[in-house]
C-alpha atoms as a PDB file:
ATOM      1  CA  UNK A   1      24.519 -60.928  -2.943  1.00  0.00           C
ATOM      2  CA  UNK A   2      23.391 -57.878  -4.473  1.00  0.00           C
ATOM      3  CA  UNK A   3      26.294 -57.698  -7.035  1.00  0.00           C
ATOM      4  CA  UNK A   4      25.609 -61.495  -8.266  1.00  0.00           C
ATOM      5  CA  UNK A   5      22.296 -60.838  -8.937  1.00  0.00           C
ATOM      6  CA  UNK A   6      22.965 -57.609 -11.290  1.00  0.00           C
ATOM      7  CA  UNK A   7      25.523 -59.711 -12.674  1.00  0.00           C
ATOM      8  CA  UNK A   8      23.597 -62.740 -13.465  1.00  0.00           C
ATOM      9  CA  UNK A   9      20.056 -60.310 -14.076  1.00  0.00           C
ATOM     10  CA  UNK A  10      20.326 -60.634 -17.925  1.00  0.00           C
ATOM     11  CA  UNK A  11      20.607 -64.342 -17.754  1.00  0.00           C
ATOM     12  CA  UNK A  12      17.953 -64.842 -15.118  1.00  0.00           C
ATOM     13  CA  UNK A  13      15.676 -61.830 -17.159  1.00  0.00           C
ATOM     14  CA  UNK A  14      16.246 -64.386 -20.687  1.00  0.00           C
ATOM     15  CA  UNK A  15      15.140 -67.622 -19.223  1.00  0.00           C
ATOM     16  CA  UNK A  16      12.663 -66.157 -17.540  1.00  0.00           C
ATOM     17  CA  UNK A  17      11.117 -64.835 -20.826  1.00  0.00           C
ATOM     18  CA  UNK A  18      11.563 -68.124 -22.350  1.00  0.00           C
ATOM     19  CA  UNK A  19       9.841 -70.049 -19.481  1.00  0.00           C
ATOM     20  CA  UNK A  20       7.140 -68.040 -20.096  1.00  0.00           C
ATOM     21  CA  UNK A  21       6.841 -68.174 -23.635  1.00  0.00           C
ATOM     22  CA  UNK A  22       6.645 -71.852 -23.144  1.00  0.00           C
ATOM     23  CA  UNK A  23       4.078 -71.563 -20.215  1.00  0.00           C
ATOM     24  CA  UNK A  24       1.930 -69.356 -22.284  1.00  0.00           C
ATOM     25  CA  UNK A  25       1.940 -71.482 -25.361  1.00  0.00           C
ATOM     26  CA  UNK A  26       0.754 -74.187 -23.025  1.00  0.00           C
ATOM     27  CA  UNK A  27      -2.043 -71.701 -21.602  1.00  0.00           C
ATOM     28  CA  UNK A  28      -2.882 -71.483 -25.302  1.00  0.00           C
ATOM     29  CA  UNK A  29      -2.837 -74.802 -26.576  1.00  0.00           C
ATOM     30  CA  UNK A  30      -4.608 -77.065 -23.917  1.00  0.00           C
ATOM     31  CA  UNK A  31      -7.697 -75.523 -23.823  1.00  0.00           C
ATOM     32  CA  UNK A  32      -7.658 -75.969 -28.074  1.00  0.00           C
ATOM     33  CA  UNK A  33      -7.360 -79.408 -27.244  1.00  0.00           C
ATOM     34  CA  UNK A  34      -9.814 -79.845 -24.505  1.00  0.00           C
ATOM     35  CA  UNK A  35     -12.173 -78.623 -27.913  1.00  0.00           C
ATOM     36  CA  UNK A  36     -11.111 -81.313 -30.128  1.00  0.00           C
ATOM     37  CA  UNK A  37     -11.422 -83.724 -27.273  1.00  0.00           C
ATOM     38  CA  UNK A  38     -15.116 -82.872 -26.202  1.00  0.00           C
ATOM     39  CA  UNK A  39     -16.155 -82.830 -30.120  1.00  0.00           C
ATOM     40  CA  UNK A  40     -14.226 -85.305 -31.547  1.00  0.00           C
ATOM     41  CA  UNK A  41     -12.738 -87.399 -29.087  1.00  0.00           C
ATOM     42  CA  UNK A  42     -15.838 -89.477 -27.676  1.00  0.00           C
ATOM     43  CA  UNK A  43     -16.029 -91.127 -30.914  1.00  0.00           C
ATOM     44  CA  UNK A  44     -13.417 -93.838 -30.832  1.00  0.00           C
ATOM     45  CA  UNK A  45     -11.171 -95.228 -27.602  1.00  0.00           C
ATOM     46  CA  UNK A  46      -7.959 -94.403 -29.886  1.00  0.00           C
ATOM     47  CA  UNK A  47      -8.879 -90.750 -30.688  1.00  0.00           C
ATOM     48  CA  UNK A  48      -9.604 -90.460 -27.181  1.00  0.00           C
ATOM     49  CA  UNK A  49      -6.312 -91.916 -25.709  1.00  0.00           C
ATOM     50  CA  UNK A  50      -4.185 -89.736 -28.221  1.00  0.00           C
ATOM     51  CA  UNK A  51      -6.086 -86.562 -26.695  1.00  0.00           C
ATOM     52  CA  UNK A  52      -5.311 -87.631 -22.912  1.00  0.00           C
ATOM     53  CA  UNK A  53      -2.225 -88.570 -24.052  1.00  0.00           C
ATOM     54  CA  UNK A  54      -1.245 -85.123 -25.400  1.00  0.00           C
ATOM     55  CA  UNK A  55      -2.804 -83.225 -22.982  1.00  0.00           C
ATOM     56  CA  UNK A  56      -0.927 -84.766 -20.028  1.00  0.00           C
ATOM     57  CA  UNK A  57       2.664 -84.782 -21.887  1.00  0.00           C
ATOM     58  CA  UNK A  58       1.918 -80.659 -21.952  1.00  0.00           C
ATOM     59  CA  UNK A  59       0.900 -80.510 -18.961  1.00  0.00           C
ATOM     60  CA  UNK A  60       3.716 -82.770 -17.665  1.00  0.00           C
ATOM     61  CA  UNK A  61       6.364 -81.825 -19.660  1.00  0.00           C
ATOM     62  CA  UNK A  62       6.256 -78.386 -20.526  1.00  0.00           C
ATOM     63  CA  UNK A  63       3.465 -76.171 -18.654  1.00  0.00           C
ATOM     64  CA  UNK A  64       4.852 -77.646 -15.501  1.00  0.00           C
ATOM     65  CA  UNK A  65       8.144 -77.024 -15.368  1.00  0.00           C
ATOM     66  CA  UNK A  66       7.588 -73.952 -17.189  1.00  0.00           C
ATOM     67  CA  UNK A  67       5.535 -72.388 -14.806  1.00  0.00           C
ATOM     68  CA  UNK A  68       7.655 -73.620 -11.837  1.00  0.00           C
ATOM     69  CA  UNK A  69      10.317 -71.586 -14.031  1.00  0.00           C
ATOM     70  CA  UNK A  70       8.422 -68.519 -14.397  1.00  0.00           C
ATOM     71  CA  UNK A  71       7.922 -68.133 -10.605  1.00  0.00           C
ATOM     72  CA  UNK A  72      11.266 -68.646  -9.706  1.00  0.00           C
ATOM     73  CA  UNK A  73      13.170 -66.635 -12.046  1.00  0.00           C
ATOM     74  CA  UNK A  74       9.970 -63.978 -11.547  1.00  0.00           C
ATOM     75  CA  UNK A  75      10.713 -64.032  -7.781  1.00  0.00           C
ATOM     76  CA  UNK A  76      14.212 -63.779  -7.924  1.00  0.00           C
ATOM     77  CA  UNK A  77      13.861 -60.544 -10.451  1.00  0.00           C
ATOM     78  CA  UNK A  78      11.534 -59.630  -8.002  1.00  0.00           C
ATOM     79  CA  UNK A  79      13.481 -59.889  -4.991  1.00  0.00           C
ATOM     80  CA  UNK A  80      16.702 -57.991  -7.087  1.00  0.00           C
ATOM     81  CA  UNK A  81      17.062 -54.675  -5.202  1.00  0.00           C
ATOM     82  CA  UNK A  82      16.568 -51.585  -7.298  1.00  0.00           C
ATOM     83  CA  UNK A  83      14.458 -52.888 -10.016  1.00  0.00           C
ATOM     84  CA  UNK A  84      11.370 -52.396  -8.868  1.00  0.00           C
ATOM     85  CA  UNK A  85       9.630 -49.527  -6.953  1.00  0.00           C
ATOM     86  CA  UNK A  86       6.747 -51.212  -5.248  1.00  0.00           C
ATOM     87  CA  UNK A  87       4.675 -48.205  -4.345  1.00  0.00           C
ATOM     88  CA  UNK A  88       3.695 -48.237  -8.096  1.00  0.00           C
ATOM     89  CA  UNK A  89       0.656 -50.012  -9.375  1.00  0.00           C
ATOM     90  CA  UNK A  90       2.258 -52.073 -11.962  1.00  0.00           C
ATOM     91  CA  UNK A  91       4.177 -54.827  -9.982  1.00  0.00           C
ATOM     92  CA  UNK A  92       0.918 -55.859  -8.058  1.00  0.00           C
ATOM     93  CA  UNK A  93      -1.392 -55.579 -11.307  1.00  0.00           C
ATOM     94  CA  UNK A  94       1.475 -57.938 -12.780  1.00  0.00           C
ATOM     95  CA  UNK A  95       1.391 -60.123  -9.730  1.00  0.00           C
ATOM     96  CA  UNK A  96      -2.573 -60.404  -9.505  1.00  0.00           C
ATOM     97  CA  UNK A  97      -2.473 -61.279 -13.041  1.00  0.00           C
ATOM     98  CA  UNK A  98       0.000 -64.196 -12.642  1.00  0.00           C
ATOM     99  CA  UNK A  99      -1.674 -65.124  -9.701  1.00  0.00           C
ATOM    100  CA  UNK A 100      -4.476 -65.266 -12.508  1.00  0.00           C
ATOM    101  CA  UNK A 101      -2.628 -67.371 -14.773  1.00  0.00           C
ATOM    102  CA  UNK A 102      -1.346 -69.739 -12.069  1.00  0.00           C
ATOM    103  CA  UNK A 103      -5.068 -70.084 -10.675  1.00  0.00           C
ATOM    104  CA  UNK A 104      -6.069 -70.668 -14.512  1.00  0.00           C
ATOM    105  CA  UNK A 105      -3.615 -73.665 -14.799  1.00  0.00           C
ATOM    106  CA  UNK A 106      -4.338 -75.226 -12.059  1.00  0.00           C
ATOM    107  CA  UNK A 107      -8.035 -75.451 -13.458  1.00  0.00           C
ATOM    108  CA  UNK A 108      -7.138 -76.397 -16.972  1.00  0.00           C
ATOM    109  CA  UNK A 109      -5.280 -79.410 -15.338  1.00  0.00           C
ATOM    110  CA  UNK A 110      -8.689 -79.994 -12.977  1.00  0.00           C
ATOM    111  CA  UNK A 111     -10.290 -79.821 -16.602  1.00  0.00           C
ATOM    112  CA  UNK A 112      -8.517 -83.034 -17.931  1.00  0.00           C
ATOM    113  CA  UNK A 113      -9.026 -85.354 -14.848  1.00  0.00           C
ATOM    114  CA  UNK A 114     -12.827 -84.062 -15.876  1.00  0.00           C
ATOM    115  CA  UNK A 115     -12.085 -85.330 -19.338  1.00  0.00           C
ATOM    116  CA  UNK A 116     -10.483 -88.512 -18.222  1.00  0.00           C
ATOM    117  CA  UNK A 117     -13.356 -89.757 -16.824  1.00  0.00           C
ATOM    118  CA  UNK A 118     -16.213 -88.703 -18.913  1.00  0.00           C
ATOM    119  CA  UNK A 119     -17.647 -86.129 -17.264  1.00  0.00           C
ATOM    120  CA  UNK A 120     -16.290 -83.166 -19.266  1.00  0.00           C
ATOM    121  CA  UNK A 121     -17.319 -79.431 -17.449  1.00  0.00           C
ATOM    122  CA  UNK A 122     -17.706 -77.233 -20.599  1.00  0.00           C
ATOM    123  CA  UNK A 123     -18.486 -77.969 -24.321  1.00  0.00           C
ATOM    124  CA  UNK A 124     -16.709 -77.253 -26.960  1.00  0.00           C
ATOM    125  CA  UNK A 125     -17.903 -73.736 -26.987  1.00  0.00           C
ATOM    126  CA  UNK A 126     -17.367 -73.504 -23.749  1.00  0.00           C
ATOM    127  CA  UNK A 127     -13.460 -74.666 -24.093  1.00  0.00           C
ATOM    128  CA  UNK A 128     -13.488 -71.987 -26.524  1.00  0.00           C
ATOM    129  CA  UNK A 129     -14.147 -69.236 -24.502  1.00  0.00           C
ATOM    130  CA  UNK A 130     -11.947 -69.999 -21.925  1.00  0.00           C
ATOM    131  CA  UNK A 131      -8.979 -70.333 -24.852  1.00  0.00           C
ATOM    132  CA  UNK A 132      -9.064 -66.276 -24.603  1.00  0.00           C
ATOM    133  CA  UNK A 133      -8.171 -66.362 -21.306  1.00  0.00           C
ATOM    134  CA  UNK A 134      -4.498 -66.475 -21.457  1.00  0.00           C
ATOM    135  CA  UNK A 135      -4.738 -63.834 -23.873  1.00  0.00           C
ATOM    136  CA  UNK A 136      -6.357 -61.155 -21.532  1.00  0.00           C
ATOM    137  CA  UNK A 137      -3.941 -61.809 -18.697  1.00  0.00           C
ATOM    138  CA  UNK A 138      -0.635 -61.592 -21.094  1.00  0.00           C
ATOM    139  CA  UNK A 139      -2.374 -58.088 -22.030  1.00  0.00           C
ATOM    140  CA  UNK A 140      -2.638 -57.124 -18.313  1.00  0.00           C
ATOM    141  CA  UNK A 141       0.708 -58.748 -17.687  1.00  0.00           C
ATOM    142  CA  UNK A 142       2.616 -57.004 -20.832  1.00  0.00           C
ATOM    143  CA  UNK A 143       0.343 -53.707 -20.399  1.00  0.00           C
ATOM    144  CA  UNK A 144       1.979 -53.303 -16.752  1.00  0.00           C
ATOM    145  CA  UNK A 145       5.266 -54.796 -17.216  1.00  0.00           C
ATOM    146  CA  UNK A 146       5.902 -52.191 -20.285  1.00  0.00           C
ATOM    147  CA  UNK A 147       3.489 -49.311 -19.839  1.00  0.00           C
ATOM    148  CA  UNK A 148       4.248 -48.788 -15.687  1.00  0.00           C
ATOM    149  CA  UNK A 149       1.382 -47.404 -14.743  1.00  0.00           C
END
């Protein structure tokens, strides 16, 4: 078992990174247009439908099975013997920050079921603020993943 998973690591190591690319430009992109929707999309029943629309074909279609991805391939890195010494900080800073990032999805898709029907949580600003979100768990993420502290 050991020997198939060194053989397939790089293959499991590159879709992994590209599941997560795709996960994070999700994490990126819905709150954006949770903005757009709370400013602009009250105004007319079309605007609005395009905006729930896009929002669930993300979430649907790409965060999803991007994230479902990203913690299988992770885990099965994870689980690869040799590759990671566990009495070091980084792994469990890396996995409290995807636990982070899966916590933060899971409330971005809460979000747009508050959308749906009206009663939207945050404004626009609001929306805004959690858009940097992503961006301070990828540092925290990267930071370990690269650094090894």
């Amino acid at each position: 078992m050991t020997d198939l998973l060194w053989t397939a690591y790089p293959w499991i190591k590159a879709v992994h990174i590209m599941s997560v690319i795709a996960w994070m430009a999700g994490l990126f992109y819905l709150p954006r247009l949770y903005v757009y929707h709370v400013e602009r999309g009250w105004d007319r029943s079309d605007t609005r439908a395009l905006f729930e629309t896009m929002e669930e074909r993300l979430l649907r279609v790409i965060m999803n099975p991007a994230m479902t991805a990203s913690w299988i391939l992770g885990l099965v890195l994870a689980l690869t013997p040799g590759l990671i010494d566990w009495s070091m900080i980084w792994p469990w800073l890396k996995a409290a920050g995807i636990v982070a990032m899966t916590w933060f999805h899971i409330w971005l898709a809460r979000q747009r079921r508050y959308l749906i029907s009206g009663q939207a949580v945050l404004s626009g600003r609001g929306y805004r603020m959690m858009n940097e979100v992503p961006t301070l768990l990828m540092v925290v993420i990267v930071l370990s993943v690269v650094v090894k502290f």
